[in-house]
Protein backbone atom coordinates (compact mmCIF):
# COMPACT_ATOMS: atom_id res chain seq x y z
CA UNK A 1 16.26 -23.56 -24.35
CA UNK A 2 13.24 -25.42 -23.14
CA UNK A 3 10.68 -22.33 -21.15
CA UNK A 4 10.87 -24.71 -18.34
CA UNK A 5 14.72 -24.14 -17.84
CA UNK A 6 14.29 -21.09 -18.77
CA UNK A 7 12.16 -19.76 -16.22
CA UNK A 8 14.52 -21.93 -13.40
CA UNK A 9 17.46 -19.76 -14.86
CA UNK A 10 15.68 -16.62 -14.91
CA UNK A 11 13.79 -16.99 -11.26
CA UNK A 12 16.82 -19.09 -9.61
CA UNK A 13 19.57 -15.98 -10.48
CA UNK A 14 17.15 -14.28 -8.86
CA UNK A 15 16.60 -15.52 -5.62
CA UNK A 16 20.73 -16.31 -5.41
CA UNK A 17 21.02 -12.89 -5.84
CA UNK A 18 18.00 -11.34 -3.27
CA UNK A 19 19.44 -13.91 -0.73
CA UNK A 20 23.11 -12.36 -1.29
CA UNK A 21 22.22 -8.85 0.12
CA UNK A 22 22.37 -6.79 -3.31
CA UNK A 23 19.71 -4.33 -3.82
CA UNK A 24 16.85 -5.31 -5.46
CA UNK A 25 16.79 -3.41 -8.58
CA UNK A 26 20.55 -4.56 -9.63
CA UNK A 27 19.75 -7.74 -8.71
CA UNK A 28 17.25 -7.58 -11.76
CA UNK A 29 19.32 -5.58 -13.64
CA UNK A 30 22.04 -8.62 -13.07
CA UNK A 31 18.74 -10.81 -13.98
CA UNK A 32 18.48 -8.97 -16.90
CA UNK A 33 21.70 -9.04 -18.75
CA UNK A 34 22.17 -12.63 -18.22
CA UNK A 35 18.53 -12.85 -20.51
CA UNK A 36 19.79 -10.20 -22.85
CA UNK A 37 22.98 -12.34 -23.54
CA UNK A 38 20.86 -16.20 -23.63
CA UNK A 39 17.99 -13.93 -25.61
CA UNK A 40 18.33 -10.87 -27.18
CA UNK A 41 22.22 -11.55 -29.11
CA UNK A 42 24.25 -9.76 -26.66
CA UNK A 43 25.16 -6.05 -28.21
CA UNK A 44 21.95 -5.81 -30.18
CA UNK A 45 20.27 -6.83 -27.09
CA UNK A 46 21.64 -4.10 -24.70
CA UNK A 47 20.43 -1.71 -27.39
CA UNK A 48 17.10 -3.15 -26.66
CA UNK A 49 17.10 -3.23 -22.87
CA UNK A 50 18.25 1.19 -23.37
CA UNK A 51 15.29 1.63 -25.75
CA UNK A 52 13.25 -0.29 -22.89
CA UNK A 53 14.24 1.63 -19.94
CA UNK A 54 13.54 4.79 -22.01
CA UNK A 55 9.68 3.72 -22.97
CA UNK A 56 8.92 2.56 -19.38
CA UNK A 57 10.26 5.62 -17.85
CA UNK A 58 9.06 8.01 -20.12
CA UNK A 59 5.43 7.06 -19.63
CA UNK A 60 2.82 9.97 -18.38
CA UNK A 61 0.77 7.81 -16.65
CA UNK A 62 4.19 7.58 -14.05
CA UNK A 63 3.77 11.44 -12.72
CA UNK A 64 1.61 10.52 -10.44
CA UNK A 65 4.33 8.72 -8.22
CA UNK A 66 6.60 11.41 -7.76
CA UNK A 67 3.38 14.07 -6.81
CA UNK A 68 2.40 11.46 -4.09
CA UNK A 69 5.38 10.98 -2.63
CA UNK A 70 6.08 14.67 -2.54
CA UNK A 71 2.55 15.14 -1.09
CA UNK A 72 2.79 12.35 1.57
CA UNK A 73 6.21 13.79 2.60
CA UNK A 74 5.27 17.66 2.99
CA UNK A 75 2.28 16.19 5.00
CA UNK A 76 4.84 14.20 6.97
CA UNK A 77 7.39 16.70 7.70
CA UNK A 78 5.16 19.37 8.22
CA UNK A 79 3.19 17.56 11.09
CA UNK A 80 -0.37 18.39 9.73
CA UNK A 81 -1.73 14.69 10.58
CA UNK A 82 -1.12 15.36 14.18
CA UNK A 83 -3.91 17.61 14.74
CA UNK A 84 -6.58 15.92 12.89
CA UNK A 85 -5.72 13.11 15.87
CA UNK A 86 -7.25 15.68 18.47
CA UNK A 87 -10.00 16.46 16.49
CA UNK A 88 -10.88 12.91 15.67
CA UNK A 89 -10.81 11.78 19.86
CA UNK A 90 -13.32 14.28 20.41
CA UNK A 91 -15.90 12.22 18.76
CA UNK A 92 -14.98 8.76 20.20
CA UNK A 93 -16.59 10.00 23.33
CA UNK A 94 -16.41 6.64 25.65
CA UNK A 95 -16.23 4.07 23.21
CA UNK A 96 -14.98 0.30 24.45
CA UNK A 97 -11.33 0.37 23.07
CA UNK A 98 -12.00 4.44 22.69
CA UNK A 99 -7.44 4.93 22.13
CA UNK A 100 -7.21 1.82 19.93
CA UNK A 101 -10.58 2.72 17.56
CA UNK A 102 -8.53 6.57 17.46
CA UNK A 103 -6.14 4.34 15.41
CA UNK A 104 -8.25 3.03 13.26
CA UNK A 105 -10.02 6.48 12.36
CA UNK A 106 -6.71 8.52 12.13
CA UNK A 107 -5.03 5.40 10.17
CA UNK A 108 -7.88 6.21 7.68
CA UNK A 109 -7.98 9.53 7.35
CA UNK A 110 -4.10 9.58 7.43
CA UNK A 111 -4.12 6.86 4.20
CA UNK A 112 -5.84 9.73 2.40
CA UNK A 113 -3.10 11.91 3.00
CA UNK A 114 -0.25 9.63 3.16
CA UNK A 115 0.43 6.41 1.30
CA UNK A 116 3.23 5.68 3.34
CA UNK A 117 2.49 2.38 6.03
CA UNK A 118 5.90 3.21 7.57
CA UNK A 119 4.68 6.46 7.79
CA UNK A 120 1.37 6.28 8.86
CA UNK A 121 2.34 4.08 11.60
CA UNK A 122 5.30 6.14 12.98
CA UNK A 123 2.55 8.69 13.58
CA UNK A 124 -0.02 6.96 14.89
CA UNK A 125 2.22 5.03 17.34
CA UNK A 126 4.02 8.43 18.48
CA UNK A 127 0.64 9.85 19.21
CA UNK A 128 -0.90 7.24 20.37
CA UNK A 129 1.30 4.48 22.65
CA UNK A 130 2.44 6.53 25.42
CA UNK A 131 -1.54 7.44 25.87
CA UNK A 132 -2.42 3.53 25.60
CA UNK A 133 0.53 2.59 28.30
CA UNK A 134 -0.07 5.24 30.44
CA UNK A 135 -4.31 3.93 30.70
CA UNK A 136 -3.39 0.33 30.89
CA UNK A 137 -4.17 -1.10 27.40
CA UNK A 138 -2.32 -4.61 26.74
CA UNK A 139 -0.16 -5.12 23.70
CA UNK A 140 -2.53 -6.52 21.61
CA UNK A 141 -4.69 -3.69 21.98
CA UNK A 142 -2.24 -0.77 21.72
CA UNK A 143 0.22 -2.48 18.79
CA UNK A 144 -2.09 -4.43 16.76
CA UNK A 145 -4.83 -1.69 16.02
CA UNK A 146 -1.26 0.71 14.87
CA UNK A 147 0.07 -2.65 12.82
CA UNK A 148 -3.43 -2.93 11.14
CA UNK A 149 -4.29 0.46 10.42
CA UNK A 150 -0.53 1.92 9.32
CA UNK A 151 -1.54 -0.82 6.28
CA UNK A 152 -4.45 0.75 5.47
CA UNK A 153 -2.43 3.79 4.17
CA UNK A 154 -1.66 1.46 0.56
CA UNK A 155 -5.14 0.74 0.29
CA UNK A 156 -6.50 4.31 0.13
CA UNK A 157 -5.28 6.94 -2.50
CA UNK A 158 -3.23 8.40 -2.37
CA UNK A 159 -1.15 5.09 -3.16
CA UNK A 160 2.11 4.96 -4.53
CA UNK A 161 2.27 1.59 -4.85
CA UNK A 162 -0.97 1.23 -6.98
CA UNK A 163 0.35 3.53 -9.39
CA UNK A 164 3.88 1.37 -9.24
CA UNK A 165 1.35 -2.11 -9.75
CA UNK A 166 -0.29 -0.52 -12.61
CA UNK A 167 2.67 0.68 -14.24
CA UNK A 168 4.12 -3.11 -14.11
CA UNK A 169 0.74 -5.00 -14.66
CA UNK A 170 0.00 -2.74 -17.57
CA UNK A 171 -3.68 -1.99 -16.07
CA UNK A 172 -5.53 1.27 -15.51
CA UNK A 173 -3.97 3.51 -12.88
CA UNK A 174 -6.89 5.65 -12.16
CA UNK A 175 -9.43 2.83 -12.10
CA UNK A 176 -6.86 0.85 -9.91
CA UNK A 177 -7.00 3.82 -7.36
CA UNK A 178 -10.78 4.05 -7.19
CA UNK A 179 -10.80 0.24 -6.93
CA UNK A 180 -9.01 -0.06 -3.60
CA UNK A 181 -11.13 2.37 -1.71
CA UNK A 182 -13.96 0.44 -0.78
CA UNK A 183 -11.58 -2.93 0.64
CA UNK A 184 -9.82 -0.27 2.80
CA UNK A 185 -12.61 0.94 3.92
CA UNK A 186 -13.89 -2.34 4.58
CA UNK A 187 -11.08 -3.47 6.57
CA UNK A 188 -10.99 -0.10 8.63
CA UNK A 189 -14.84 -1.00 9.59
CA UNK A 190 -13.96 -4.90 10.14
CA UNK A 191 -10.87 -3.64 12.31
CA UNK A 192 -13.27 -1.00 14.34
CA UNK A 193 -15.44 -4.15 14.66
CA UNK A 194 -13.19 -6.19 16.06
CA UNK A 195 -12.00 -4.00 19.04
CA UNK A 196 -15.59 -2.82 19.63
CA UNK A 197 -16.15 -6.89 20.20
CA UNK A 198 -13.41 -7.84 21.49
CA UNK A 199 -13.18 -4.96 24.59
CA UNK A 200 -16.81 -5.68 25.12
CA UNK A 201 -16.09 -9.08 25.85
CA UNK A 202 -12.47 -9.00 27.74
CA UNK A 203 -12.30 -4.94 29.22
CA UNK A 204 -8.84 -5.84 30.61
CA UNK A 205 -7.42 -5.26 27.43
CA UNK A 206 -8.28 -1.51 27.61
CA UNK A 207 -9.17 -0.97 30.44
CA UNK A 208 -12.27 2.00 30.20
CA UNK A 209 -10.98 5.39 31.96
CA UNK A 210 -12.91 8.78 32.57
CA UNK A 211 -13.09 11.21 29.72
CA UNK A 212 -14.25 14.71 29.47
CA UNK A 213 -17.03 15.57 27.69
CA UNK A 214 -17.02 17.76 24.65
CA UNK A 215 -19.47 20.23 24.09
CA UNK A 216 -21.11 19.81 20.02
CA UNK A 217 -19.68 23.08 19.73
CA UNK A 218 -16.14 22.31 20.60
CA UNK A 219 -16.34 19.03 18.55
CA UNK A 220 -17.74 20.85 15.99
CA UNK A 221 -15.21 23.69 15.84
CA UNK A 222 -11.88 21.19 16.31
CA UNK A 223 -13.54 19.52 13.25
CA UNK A 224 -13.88 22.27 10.84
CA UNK A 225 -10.09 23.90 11.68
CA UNK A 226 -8.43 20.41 12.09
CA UNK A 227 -10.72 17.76 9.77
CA UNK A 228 -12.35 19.81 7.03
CA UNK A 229 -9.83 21.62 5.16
CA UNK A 230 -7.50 17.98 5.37
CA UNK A 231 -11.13 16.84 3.45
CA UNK A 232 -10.16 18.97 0.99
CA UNK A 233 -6.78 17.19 -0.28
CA UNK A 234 -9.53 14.35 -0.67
CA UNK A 235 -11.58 15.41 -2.50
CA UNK A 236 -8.70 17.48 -5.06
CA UNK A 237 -7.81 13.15 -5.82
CA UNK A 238 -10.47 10.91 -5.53
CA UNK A 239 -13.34 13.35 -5.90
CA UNK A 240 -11.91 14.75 -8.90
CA UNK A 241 -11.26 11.62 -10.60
CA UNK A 242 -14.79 9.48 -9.43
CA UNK A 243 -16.72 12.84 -10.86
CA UNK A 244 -14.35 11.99 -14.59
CA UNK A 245 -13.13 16.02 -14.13
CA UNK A 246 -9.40 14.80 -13.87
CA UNK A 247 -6.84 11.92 -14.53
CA UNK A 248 -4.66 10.33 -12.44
CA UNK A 249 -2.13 12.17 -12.99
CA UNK A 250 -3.69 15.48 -12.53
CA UNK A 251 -5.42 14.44 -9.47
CA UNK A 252 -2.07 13.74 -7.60
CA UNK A 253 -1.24 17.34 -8.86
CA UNK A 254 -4.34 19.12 -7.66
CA UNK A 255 -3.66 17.14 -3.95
CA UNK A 256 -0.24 17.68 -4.09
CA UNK A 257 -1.01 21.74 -4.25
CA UNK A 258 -3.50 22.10 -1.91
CA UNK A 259 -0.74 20.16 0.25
CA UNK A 260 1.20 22.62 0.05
CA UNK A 261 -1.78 25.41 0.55
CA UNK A 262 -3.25 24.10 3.57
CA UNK A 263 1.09 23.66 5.16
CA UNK A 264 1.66 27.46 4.23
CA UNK A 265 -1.91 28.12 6.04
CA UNK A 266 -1.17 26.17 9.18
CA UNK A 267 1.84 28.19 9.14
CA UNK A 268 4.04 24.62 9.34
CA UNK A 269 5.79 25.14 6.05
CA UNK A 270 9.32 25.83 6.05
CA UNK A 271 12.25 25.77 4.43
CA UNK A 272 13.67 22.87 6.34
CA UNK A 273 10.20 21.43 5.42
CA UNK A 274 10.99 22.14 1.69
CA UNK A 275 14.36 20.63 1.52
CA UNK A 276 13.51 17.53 3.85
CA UNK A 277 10.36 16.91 1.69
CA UNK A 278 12.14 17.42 -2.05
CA UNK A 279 14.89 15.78 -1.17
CA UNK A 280 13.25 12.39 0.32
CA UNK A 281 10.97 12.57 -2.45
CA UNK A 282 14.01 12.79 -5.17
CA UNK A 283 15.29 9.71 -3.21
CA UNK A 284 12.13 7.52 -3.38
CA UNK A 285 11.06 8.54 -6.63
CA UNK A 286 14.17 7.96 -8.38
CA UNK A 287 14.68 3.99 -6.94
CA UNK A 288 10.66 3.63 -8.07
CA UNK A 289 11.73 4.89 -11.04
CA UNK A 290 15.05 2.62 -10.96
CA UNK A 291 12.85 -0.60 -10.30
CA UNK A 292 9.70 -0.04 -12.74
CA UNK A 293 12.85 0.20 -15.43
CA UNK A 294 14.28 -3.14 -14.28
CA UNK A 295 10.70 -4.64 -14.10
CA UNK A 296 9.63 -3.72 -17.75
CA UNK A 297 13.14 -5.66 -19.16
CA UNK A 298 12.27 -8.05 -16.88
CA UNK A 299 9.10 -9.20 -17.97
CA UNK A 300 10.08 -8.91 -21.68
CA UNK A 301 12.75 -11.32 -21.14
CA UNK A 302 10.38 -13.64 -19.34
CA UNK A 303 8.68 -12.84 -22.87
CA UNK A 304 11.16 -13.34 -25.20
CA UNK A 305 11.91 -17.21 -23.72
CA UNK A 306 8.80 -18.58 -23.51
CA UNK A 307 7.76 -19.14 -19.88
CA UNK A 308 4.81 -15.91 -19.70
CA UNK A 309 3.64 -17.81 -23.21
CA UNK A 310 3.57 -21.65 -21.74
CA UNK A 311 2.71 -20.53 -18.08
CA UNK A 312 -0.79 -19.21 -19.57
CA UNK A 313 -1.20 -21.56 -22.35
CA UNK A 314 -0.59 -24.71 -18.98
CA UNK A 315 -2.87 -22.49 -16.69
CA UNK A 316 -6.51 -22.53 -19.17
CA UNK A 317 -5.84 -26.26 -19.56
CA UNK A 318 -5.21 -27.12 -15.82
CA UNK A 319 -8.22 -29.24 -15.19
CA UNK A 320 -9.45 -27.30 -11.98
CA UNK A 321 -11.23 -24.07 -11.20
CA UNK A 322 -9.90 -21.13 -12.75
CA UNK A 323 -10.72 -19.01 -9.20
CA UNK A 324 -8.43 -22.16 -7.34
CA UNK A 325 -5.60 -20.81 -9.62
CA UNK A 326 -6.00 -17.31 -8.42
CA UNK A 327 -6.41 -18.57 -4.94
CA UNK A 328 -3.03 -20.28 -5.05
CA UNK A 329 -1.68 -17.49 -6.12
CA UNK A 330 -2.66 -15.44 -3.18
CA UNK A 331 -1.46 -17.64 -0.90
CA UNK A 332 2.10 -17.82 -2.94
CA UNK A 333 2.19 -14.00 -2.63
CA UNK A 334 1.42 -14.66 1.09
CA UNK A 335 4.28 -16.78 1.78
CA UNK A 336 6.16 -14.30 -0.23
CA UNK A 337 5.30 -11.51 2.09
CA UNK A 338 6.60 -13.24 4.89
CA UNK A 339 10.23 -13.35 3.58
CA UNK A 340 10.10 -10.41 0.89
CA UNK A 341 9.20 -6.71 0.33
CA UNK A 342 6.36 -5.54 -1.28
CA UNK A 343 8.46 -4.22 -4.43
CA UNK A 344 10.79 -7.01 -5.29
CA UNK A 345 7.68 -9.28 -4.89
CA UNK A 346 5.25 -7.20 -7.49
CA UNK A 347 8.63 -7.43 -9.81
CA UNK A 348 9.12 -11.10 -10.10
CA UNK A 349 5.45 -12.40 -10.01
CA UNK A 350 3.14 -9.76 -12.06
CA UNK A 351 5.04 -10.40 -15.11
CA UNK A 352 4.03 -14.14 -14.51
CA UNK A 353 1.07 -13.75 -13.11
CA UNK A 354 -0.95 -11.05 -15.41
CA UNK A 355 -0.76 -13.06 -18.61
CA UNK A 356 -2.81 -16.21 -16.66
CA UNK A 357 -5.10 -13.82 -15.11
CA UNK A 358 -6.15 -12.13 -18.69
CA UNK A 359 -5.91 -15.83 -20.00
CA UNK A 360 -8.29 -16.63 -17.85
CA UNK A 361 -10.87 -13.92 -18.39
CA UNK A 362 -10.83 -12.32 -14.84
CA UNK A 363 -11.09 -8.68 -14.67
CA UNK A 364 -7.83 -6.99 -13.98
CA UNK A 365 -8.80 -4.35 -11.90
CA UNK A 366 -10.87 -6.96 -9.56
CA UNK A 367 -7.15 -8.82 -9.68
CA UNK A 368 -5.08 -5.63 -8.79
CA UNK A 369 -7.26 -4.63 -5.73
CA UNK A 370 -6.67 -8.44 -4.12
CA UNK A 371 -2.88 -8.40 -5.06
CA UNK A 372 -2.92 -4.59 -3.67
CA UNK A 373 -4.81 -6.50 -0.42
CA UNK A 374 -2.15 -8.95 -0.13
CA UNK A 375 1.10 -6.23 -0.23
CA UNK A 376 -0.84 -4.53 2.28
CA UNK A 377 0.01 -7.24 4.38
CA UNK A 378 3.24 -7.91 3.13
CA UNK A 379 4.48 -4.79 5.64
CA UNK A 380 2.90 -6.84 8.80
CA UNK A 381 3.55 -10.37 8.05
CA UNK A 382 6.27 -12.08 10.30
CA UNK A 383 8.92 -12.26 10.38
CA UNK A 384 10.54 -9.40 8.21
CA UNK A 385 7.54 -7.60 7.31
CA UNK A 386 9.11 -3.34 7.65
CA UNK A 387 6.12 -1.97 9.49
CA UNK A 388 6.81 -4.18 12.27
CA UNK A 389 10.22 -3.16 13.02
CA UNK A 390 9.16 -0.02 12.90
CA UNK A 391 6.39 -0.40 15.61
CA UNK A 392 9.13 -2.24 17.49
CA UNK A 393 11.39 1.16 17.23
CA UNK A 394 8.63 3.23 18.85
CA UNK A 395 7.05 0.85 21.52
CA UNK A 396 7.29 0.90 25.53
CA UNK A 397 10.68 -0.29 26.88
CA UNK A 398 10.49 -4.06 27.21
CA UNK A 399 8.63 -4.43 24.38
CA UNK A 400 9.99 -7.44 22.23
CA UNK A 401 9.64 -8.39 18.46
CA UNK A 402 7.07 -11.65 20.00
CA UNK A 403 5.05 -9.38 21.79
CA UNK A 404 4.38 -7.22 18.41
CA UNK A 405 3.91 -10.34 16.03
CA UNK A 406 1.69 -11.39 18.08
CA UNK A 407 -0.48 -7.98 18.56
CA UNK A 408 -0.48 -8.25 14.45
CA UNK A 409 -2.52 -11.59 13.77
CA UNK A 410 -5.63 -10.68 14.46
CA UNK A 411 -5.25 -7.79 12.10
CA UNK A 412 -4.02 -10.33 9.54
CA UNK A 413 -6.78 -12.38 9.75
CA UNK A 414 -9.12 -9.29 9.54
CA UNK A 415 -7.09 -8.73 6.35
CA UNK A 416 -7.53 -12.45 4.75
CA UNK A 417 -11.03 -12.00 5.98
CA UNK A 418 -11.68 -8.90 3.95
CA UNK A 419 -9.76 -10.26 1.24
CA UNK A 420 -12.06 -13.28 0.76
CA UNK A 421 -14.95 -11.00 0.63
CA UNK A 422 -13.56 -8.74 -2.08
CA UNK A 423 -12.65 -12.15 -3.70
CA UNK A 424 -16.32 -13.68 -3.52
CA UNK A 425 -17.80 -10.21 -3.89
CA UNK A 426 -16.30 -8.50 -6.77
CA UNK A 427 -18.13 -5.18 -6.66
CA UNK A 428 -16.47 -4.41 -3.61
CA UNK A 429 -14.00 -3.35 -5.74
CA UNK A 430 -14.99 -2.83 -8.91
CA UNK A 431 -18.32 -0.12 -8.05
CA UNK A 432 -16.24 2.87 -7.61
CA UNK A 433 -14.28 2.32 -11.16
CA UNK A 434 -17.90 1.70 -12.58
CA UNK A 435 -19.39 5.37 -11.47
CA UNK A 436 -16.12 7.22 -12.92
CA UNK A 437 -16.59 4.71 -16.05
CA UNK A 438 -19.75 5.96 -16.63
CA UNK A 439 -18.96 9.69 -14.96
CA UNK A 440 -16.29 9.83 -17.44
């Protein structure tokens, strides 16, 4: 079979079978044995795709997923985010946009705690909306600032999904995890940016109200009981792995203990904590787990007919740019995102796409920090994007699905912006993995 049919057979199953309602692992699994049987001989080949499942699973480098989840979950169920909210308004002070900027800073220090968007925006909108209603700030202002920075929560460790993008792409987990910090926190400082701007110039949209003053001491003392020791979860991941003392994978385990630490010391863990945590984390883990193992059959059937081979091989003789081909991918995984979770989307196109990018001589770690960019707004993206039905669940009454679409564009356009920087500036992403190269 010519790789040109054969990657219409392979991706055209495919998108019959996402567009029938089946979940998206068995869809690949389906995906799969149809390759095994055109492929791999049938019998011999389901041999192979059991000897596949068992290498992909039984990878080390994998741990980390599991200890994140487990850590963003106890931090979830126990409530320990909520505080740090308090805390953190007692420094905004009056601020233009003071309640939407709050999101911004507790989006970002919840992403180091949490790499759950869902979950990160649940929080911040419970907090935060009936505050923004109740003082008069317009949708844009009270939604869009929750859309933008629940997002941010991929883009800092710890991050699930980068561990799930490395796994597939075959590319340095910890290095991935250092490279996304500095494009979150770029897009946290272009989103404070834009609200600073933006209620300078139109003050309806948040309309300025009369705050008390803090004392330094108070702010000061809410920061060390409610801030600090949520610093030190931080610093047990990335601080650990930037000074080269642990991996990855022992990183998410130092965090994930101090999790638990700093719960049993607020006095917020449980045993309903316990069992809500393990057994939401069992959940998740186990379909991560379910989907990495379709995903590594997957691309080796793309493999095994020819289309990853020719698809490279046609993509260093295209006569154009090589960054225009990277480029139009972007915007494919754009238009993707619109229609398509994050997951099903890293499954069908990095097994494509990471044989043309190493063709191609870009550095992989620059490439997973703009694909990570793009997923992050994947969750926002009308019209099916999850973190916007989510906002939807917990906005005012009369709140429609228009009104929060529209609050999220401006934050998407903050996103492309940021993601054309990291894209014309490469150290943006790529200092941070260069210290704990050299640190290492």
């Amino acid at each position: 079979m010519e790789w040109q049919l054969a990657i219409l057979v392979i991706l055209g199953s495919l998108i019959v079978l996402l567009a029938s309602g089946m979940p998206v692992a068995f869809c690949f699994l389906v995906v799969d044995a149809i390759g095994i049987l055109i492929w791999w001989g049938g019998e011999p080949g389901m041999r192979q795709l059991i000897l596949s499942a068992k290498n992909s699973l039984s990878s080390f480098t994998l741990l980390p997923i599991p200890l994140f989840i487990l850590m963003g979950e106890v931090m979830f169920q126990s409530g320990l985010g909520t505080n740090m909210m308090e805390a953190l308004g007692k420094w905004m002070g009056r601020l233009p946009g003071r309640l939407a900027l709050l999101a911004v800073g507790g989006g970002t220090l919840f992403a180091t705690l949490s790499g759950s968007a869902m979950a990160s925006a649940a929080m911040l909108g419970s907090v935060l909306l009936p505050e923004m209603e109740k003082h008069g700030y317009k949708k844009s202002m009270s939604l869009g600032p929750i859309l933008g920075a629940g997002g941010l929560a991929v883009m800092i460790p710890p991050s699930a999904m980068a561990v799930v993008l490395g796994s597939i792409a075959q590319i340095s987990i910890g290095r991935l995890l250092m490279g996304i910090i500095m494009p979150g926190l770029l897009m946290a400082v272009l989103f404070a940016a834009y609200i600073i701007l933006r209620c300078w110039l139109q003050p309806s949209v948040a309309p300025p109200y009369e705050v008390a003053a803090s004392p330094l001491s108070e702010k000061l003392r809410y920061t060390v009981r409610d801030i600090l020791p949520l610093g030190s979860i931080v610093f047990m991941i990335i601080g650990l792995m930037l000074l080269g003392v642990a991996t990855a994978t022992e990183a998410a385990a130092t965090g994930t203990l101090m999790t638990f630490i700093l719960a049993a010391a607020y006095k917020k863990l449980n045993w309903g904590v316990l069992k809500k945590s393990a057994l939401a984390s069992v959940e998740i883990t186990v379909m991560v787990f379910f989907i990495i193992m379709a995903a590594a059959a997957f691309g080796q059937i793309l493999a095994f007919s020819g289309a990853s081979t020719h698809l490279s091989q046609l993509a260093t003789t295209l006569p154009v740019a090589p960054m225009l081909i990277i480029v139009l991918m972007m915007i494919l995984l754009l238009i993707l995102g619109c229609f398509i979770n994050t997951v099903p989307i890293m499954m069908i196109t990095l097994p494509i796409f990471m044989p043309v990018v190493q063709s191609l001589g870009f550095n992989v770690i620059w490439f997973g920090v703009i694909y990570m960019i793009t997923m992050e707004m994947a969750p926002i993206t009308p019209p099916f994007g999850l973190v916007l039905f989510v906002v939807k669940a917990i906005a005012p009454p009369g709140t429609t699905m228009a009104d929060v679409y529209r609050a999220g564009l401006a934050f998407i356009g903050l996103d492309l912006l940021a993601l054309a920087l990291v894209m014309i500036f490469p150290q943006i992403a790529l200092w941070l993995p260069g210290l704990m190269q050299r640190s290492a």
